[in-house]
Protein backbone atom coordinates (compact mmCIF):
# COMPACT_ATOMS: atom_id res chain seq x y z
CA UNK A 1 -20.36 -4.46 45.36
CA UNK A 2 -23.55 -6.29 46.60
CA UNK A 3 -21.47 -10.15 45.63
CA UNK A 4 -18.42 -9.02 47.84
CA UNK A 5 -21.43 -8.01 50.81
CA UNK A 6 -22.71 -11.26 50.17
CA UNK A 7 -19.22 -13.04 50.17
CA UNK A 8 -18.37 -11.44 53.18
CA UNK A 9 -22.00 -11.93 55.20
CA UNK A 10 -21.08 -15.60 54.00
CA UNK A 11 -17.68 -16.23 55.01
CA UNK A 12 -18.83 -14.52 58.54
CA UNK A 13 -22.19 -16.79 58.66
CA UNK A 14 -19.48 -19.65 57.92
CA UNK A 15 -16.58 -18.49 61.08
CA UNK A 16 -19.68 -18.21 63.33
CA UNK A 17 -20.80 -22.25 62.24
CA UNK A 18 -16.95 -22.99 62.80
CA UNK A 19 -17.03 -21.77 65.85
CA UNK A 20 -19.75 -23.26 67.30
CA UNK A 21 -17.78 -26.54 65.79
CA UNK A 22 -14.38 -26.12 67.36
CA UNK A 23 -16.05 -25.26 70.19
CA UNK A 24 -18.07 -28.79 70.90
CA UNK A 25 -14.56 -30.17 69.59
CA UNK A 26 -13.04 -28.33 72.26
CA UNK A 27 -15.40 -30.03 74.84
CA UNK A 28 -15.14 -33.47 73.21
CA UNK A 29 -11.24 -33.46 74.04
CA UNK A 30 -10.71 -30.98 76.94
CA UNK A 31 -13.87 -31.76 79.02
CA UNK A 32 -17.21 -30.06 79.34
CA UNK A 33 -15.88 -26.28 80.98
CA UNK A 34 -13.77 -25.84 77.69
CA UNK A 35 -15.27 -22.94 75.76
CA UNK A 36 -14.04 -20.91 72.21
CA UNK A 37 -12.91 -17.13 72.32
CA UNK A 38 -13.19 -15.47 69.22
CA UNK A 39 -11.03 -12.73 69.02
CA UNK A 40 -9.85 -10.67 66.07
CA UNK A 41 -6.05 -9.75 65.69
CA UNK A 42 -4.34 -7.49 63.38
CA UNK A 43 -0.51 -7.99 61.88
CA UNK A 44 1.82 -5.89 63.10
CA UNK A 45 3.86 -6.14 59.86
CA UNK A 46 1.02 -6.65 56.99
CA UNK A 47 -1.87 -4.76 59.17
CA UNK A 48 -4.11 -7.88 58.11
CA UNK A 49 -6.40 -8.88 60.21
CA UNK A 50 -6.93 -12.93 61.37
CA UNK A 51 -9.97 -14.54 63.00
CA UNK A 52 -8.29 -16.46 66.34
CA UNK A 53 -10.01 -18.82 67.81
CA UNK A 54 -9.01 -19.20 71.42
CA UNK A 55 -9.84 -22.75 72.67
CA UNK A 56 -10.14 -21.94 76.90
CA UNK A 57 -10.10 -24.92 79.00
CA UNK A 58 -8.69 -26.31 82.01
CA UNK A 59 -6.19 -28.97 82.42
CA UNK A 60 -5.52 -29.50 86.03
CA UNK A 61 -1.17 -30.55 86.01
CA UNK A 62 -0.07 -29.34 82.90
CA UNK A 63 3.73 -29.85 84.33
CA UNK A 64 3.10 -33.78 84.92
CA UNK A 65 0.80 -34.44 82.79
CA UNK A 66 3.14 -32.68 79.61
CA UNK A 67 2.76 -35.87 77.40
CA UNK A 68 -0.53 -36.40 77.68
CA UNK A 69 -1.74 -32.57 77.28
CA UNK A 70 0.53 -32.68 73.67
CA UNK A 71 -1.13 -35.97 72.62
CA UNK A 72 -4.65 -33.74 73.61
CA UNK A 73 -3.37 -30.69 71.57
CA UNK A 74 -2.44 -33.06 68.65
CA UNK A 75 -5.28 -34.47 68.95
CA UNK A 76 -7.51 -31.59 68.62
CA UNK A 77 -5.82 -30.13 66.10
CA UNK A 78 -6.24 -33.21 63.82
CA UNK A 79 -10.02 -33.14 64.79
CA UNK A 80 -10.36 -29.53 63.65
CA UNK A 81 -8.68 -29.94 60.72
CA UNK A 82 -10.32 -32.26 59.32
CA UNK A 83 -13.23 -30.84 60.31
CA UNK A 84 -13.36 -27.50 58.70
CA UNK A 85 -13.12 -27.01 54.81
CA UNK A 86 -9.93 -24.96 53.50
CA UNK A 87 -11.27 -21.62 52.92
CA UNK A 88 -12.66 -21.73 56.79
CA UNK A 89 -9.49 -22.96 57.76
CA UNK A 90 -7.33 -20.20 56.04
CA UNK A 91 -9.51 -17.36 57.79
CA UNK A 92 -8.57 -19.13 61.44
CA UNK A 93 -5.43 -18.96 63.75
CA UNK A 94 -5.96 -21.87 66.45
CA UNK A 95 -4.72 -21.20 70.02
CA UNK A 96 -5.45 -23.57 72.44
CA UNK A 97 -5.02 -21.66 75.90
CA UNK A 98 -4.39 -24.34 79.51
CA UNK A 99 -6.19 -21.93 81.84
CA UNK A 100 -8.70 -22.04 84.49
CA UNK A 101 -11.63 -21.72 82.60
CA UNK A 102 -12.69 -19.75 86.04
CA UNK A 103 -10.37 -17.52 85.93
CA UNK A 104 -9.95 -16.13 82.18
């Protein structure tokens, strides 16, 4: 029982670390007002539960500017990936969010 505490107390040290990590990823690619949410959601169908990490940030025309907000997104994503190690990875939903960082 204590090596799953400690497994667990590890893989949480480890989301927190990843967090702070998508979120300066977030402000390399969507500017310096982009910030993480971490939220935890629960599966309707399994009832498992999945760290989300919501990247907030604001991108001013997201109608005219379409293209260049998926080559962002793409982007980021690539970034992140690479960036976090598999079992990290697995624990994490991504969702970026196009808001007013103001306003959410």
């Amino acid at each position: 029982m204590a090596t799953h505490a400690a497994e667990a107390h590890d893989i949480e040290t480890q989301l927190a670390e990843a967090a702070e990590a998508t979120e300066a990823l977030a402000r390399q690619f969507f500017g310096p007002a982009a910030y993480v949410r971490r939220e935890t959601e629960t599966d309707p169908e399994s009832g498992d539960e999945m760290i989300v990490f919501e990247v907030h940030y604001c991108f001013d025309d997201p109608e005219n500017g379409f293209d260049r907000l998926v080559e962002l997104h793409q982007a980021f994503t690539s970034a992140f990936v690479q960036q976090m190690t598999p079992g990290i990875a697995s624990h994490v939903l991504l969702a970026a969010v196009p808001v007013d960082v103001h306003q959410a």
